[in-house]
PDB file of N, CA and C in Angstrom:
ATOM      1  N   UNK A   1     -11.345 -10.619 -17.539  1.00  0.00           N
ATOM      2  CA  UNK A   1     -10.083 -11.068 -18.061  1.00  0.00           C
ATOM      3  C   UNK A   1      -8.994 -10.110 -17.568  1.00  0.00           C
ATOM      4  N   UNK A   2      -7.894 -10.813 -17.508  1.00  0.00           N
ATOM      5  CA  UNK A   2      -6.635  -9.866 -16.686  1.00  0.00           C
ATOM      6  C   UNK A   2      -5.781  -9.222 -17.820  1.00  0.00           C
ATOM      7  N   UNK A   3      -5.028  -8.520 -17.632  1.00  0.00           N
ATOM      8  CA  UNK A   3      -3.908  -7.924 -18.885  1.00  0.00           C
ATOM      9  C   UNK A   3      -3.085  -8.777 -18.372  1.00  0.00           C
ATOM     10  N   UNK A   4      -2.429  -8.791 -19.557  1.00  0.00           N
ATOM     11  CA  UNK A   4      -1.289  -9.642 -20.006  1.00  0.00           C
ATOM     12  C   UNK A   4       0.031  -9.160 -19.252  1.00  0.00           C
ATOM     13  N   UNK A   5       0.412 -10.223 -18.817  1.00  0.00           N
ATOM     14  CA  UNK A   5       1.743 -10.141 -18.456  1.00  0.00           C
ATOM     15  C   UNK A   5       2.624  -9.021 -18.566  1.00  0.00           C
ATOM     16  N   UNK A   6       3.079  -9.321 -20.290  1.00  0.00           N
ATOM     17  CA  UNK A   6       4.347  -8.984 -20.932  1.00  0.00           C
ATOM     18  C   UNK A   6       3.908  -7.417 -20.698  1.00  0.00           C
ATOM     19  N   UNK A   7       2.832  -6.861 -20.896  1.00  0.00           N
ATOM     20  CA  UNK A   7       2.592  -5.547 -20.792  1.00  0.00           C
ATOM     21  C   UNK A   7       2.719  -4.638 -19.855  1.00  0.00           C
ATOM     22  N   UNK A   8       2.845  -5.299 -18.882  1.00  0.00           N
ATOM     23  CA  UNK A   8       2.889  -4.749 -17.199  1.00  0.00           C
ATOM     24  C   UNK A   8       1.337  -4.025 -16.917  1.00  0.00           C
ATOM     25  N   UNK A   9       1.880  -3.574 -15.649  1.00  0.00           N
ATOM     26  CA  UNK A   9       0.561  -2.580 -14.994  1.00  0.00           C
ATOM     27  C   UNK A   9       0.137  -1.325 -15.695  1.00  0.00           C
ATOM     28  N   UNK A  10      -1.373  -1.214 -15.977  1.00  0.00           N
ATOM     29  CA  UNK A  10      -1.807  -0.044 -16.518  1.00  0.00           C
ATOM     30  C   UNK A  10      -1.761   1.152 -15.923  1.00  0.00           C
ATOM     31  N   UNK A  11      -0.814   2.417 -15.717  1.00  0.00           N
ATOM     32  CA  UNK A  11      -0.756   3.434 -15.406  1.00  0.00           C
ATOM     33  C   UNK A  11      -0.716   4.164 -16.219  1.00  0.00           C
ATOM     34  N   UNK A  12      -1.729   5.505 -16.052  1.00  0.00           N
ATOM     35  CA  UNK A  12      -2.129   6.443 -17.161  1.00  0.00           C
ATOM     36  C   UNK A  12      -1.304   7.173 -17.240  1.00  0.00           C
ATOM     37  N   UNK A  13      -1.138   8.043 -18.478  1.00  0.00           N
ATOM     38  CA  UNK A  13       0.187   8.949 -18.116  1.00  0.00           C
ATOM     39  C   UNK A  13      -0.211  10.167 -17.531  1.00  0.00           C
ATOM     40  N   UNK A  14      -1.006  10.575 -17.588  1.00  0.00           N
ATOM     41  CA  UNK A  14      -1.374  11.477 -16.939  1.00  0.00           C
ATOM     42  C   UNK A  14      -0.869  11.336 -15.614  1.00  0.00           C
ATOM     43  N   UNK A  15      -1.245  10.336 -14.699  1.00  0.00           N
ATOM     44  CA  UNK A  15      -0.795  10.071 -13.764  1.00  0.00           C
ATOM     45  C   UNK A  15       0.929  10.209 -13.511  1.00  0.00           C
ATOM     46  N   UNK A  16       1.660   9.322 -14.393  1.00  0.00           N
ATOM     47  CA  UNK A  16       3.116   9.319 -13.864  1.00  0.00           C
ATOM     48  C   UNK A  16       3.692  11.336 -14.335  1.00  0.00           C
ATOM     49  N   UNK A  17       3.115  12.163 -15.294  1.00  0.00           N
ATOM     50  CA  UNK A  17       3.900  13.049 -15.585  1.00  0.00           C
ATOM     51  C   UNK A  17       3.621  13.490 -14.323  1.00  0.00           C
ATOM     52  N   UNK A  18       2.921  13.697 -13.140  1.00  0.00           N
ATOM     53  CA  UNK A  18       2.169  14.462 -11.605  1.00  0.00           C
ATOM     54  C   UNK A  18       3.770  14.778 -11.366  1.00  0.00           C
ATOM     55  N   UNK A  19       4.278  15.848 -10.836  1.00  0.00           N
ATOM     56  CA  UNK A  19       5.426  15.622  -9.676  1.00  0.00           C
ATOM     57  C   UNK A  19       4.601  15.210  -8.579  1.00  0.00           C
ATOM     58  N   UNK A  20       5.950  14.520  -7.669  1.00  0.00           N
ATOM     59  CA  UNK A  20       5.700  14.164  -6.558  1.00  0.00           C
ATOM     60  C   UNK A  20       5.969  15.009  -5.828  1.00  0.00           C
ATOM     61  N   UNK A  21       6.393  15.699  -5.807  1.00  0.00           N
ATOM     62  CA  UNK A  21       6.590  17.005  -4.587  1.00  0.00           C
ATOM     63  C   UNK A  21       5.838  18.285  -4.154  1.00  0.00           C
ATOM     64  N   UNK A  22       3.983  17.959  -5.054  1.00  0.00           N
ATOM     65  CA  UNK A  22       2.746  19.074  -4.727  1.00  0.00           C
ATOM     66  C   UNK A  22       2.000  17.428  -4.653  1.00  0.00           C
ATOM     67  N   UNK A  23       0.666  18.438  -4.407  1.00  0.00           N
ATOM     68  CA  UNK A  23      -0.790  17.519  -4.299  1.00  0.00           C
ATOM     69  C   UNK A  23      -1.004  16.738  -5.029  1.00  0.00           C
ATOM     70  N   UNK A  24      -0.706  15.350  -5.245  1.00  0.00           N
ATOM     71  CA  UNK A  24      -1.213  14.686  -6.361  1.00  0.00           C
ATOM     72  C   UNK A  24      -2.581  14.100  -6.434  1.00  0.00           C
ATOM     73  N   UNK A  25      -3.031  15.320  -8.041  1.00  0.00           N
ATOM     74  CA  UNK A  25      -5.161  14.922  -8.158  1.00  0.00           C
ATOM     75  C   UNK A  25      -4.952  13.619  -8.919  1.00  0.00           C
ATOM     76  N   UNK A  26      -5.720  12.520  -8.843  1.00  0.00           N
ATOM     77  CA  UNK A  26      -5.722  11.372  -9.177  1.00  0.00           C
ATOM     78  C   UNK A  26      -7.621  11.135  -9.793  1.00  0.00           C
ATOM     79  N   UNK A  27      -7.706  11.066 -11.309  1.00  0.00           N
ATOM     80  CA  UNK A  27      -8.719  11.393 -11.764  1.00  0.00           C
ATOM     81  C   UNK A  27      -9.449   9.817 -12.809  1.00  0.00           C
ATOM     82  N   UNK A  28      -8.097   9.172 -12.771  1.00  0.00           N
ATOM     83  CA  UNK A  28      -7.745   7.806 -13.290  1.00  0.00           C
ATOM     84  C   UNK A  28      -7.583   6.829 -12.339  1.00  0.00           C
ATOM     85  N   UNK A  29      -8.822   6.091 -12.150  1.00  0.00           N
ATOM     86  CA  UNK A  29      -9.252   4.881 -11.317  1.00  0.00           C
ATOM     87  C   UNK A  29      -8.786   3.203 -11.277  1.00  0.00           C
ATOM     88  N   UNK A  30      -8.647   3.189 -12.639  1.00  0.00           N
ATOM     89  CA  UNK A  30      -8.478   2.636 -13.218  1.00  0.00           C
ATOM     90  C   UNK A  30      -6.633   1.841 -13.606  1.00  0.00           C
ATOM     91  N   UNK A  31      -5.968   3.216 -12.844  1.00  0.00           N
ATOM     92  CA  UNK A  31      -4.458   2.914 -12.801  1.00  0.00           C
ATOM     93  C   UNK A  31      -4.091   2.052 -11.631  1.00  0.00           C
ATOM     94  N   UNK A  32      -2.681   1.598 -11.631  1.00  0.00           N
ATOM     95  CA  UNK A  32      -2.674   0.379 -10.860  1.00  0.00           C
ATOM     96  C   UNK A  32      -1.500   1.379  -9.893  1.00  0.00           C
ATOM     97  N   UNK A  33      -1.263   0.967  -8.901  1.00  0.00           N
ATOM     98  CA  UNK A  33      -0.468   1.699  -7.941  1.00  0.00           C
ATOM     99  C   UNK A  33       0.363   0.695  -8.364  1.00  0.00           C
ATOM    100  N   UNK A  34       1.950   1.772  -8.267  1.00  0.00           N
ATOM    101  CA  UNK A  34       2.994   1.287  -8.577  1.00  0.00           C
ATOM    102  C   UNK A  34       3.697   1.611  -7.337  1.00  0.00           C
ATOM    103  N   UNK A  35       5.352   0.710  -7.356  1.00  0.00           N
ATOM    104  CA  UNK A  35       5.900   1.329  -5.848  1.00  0.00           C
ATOM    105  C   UNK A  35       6.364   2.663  -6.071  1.00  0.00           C
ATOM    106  N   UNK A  36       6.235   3.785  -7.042  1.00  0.00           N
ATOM    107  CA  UNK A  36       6.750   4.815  -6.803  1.00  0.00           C
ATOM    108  C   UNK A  36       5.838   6.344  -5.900  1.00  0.00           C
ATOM    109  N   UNK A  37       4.731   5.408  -5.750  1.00  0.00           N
ATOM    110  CA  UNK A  37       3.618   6.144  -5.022  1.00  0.00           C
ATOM    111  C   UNK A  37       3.581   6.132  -3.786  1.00  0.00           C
ATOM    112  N   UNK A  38       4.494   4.900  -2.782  1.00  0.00           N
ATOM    113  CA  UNK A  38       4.516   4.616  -1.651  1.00  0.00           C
ATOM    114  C   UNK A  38       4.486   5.510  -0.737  1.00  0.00           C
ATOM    115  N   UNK A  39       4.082   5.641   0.482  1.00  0.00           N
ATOM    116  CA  UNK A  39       4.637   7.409   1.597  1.00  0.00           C
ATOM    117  C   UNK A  39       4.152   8.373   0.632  1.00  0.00           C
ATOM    118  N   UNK A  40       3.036   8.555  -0.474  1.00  0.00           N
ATOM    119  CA  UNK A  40       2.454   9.504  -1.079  1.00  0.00           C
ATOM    120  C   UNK A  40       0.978  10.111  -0.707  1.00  0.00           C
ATOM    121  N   UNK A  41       0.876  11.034  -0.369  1.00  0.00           N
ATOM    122  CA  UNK A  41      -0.394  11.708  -0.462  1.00  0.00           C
ATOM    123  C   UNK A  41      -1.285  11.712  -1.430  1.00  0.00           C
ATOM    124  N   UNK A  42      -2.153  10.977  -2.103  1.00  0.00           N
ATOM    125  CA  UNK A  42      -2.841  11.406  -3.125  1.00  0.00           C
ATOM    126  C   UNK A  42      -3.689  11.429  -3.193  1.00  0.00           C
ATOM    127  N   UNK A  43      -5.049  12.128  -3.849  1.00  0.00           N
ATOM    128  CA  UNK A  43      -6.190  12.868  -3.908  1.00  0.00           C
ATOM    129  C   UNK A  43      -6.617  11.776  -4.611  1.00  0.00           C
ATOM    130  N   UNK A  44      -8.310  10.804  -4.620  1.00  0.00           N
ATOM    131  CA  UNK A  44      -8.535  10.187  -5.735  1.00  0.00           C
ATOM    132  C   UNK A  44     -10.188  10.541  -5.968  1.00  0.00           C
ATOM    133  N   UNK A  45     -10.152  11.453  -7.558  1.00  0.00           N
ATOM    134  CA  UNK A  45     -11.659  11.358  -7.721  1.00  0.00           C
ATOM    135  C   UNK A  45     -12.539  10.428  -7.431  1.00  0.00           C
ATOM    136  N   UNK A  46     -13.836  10.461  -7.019  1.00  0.00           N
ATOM    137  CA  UNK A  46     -15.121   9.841  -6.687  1.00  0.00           C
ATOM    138  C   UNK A  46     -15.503   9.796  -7.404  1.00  0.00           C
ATOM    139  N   UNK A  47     -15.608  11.076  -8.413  1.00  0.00           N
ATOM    140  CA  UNK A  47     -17.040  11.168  -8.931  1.00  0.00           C
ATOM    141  C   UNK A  47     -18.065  12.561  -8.504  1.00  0.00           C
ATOM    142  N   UNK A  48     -17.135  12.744  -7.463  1.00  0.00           N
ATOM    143  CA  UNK A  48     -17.862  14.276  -7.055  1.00  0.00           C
ATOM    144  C   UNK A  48     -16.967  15.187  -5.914  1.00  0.00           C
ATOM    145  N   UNK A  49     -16.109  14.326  -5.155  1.00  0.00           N
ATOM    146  CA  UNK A  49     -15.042  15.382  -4.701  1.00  0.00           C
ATOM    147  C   UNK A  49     -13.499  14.324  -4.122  1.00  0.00           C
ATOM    148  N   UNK A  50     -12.317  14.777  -4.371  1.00  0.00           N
ATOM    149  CA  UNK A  50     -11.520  14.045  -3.932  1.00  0.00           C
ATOM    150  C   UNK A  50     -10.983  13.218  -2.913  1.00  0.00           C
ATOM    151  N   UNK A  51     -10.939  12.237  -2.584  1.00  0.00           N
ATOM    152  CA  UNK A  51     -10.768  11.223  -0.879  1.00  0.00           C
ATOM    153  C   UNK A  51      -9.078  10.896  -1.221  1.00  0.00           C
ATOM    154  N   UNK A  52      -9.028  11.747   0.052  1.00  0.00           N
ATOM    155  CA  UNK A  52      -7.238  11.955   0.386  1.00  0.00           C
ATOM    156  C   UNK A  52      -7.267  10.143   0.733  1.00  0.00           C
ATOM    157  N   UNK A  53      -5.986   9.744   0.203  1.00  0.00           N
ATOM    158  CA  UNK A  53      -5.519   8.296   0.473  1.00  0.00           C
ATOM    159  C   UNK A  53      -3.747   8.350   0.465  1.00  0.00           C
ATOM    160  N   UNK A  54      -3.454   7.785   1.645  1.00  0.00           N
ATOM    161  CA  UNK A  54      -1.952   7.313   2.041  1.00  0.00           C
ATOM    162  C   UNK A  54      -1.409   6.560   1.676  1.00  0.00           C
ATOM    163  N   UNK A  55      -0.516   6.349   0.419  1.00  0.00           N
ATOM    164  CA  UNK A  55      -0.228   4.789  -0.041  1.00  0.00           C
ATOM    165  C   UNK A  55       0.811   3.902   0.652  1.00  0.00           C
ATOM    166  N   UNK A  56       0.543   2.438   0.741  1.00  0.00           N
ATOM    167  CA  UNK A  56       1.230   2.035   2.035  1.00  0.00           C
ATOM    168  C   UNK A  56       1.751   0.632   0.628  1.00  0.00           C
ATOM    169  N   UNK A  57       3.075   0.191   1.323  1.00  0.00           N
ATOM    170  CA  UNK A  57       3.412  -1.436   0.725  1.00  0.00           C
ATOM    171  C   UNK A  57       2.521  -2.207   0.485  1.00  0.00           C
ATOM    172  N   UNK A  58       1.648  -2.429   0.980  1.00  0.00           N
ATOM    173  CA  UNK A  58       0.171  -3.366   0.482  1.00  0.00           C
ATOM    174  C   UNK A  58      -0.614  -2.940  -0.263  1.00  0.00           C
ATOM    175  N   UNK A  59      -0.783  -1.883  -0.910  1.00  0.00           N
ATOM    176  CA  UNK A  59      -1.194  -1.152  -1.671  1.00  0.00           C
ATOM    177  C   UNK A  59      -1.130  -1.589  -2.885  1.00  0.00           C
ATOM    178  N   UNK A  60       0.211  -1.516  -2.879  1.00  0.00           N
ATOM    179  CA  UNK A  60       0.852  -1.769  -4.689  1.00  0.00           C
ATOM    180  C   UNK A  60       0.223  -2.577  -5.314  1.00  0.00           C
ATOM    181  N   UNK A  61      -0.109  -2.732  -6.830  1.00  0.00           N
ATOM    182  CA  UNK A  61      -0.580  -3.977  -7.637  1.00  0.00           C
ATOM    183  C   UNK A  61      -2.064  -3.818  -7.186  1.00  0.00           C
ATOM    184  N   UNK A  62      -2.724  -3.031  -6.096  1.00  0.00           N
ATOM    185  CA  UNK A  62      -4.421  -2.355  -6.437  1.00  0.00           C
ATOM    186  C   UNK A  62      -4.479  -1.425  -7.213  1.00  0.00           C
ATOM    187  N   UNK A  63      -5.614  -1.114  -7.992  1.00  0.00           N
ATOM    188  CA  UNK A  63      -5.901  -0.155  -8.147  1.00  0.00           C
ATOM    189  C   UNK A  63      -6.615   0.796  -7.544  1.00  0.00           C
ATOM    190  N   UNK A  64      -6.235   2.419  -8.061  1.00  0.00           N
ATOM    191  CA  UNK A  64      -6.840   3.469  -7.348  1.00  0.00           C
ATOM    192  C   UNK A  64      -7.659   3.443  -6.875  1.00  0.00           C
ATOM    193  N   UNK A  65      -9.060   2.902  -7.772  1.00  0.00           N
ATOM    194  CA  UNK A  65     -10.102   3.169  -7.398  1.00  0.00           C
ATOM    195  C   UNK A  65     -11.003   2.097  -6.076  1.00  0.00           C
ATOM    196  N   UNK A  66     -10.147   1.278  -6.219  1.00  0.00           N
ATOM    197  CA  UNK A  66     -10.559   0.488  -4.585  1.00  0.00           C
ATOM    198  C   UNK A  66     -10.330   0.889  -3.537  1.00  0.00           C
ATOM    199  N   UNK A  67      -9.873   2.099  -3.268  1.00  0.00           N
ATOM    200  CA  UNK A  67      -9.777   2.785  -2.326  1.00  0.00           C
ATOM    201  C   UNK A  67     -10.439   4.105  -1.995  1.00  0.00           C
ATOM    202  N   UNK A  68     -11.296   4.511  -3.193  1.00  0.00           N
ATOM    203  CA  UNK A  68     -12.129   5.910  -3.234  1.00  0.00           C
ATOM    204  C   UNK A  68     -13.835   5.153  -3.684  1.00  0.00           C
ATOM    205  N   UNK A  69     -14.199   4.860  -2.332  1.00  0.00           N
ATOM    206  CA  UNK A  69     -15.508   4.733  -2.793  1.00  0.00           C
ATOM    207  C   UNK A  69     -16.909   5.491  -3.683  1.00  0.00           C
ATOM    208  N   UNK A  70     -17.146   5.043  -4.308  1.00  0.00           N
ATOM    209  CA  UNK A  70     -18.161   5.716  -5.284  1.00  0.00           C
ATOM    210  C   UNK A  70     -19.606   6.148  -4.728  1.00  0.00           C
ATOM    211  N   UNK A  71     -20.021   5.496  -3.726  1.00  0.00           N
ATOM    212  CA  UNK A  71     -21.456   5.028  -3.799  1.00  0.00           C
ATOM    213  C   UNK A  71     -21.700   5.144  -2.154  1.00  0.00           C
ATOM    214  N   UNK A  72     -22.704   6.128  -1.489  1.00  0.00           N
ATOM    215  CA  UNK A  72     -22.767   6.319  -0.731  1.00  0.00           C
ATOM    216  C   UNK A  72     -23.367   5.153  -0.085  1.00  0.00           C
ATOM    217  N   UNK A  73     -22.914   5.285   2.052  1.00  0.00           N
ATOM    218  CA  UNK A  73     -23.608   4.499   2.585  1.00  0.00           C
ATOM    219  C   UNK A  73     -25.045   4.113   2.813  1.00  0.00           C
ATOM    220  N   UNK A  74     -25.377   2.590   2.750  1.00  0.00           N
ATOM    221  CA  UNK A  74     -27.115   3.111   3.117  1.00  0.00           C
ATOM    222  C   UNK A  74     -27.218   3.118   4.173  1.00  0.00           C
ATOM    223  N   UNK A  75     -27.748   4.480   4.936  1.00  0.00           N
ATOM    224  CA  UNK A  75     -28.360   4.755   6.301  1.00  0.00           C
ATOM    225  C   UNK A  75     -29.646   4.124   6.511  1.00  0.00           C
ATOM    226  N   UNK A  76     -30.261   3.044   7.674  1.00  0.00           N
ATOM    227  CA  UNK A  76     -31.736   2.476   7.708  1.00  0.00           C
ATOM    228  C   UNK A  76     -31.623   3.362   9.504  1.00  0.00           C
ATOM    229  N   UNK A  77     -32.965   3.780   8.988  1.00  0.00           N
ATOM    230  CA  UNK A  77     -33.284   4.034  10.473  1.00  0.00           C
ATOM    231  C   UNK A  77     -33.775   3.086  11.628  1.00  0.00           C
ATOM    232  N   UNK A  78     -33.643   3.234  12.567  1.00  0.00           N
ATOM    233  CA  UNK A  78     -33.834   2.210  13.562  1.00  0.00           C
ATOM    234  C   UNK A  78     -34.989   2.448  14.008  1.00  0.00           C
ATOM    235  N   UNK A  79     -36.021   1.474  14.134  1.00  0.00           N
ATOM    236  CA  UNK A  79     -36.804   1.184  14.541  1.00  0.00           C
ATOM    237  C   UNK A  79     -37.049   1.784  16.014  1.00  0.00           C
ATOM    238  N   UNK A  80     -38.199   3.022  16.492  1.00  0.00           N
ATOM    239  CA  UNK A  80     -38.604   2.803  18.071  1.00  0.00           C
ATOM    240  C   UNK A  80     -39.524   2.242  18.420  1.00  0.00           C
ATOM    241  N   UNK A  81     -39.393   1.799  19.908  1.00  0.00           N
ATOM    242  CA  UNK A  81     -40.630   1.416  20.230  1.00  0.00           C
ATOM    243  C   UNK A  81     -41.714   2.248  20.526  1.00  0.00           C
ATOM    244  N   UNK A  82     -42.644   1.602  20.965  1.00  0.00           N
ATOM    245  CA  UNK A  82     -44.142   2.725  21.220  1.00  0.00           C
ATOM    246  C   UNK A  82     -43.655   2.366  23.009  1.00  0.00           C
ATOM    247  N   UNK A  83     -44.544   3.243  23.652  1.00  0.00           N
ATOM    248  CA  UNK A  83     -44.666   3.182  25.117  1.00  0.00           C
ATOM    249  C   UNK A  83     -46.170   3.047  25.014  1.00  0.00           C
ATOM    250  N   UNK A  84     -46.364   1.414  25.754  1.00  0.00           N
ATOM    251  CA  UNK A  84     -48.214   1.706  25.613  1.00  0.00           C
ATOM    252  C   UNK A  84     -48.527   2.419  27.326  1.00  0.00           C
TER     253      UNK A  84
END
């Protein structure tokens, strides 16, 4: 289910008190990028260490955390052949 309208986008406050003018740590996944983040540097927890992300106009109205993956890749090894 979506939030409601009238309420707008969920941004934590934690998030908006950050200045913008140091490193912004981003620890809240769950917040929605707003346009005041645009041309911003920001750090977004994983879960185990921070993934620097560039926020761009297409951005806006995602949230953080679709952009800091959680869950590592699965590596399959490739198959060799034998030499008979």
């Amino acid at each position: 289910m979506t939030r409601s309208v009238w309420k707008g986008p969920f941004v934590d406050v934690s998030v908006l008190q950050q200045s913008f003018d140091k490193r912004i740590n981003i620890w809240s996944r769950r917040s929605v990028i707003i346009p005041q983040f645009i041309n911003q540097q920001v750090y977004i927890y994983n879960g185990k260490t921070f993934v620097s992300l560039l926020v761009t106009e297409d951005m806006v109205g995602h949230k953080f955390g679709e952009f800091a993956m959680t869950r590592k890749r699965a590596l399959h090894k490739k198959k060799v052949k034998k030499k008979k």
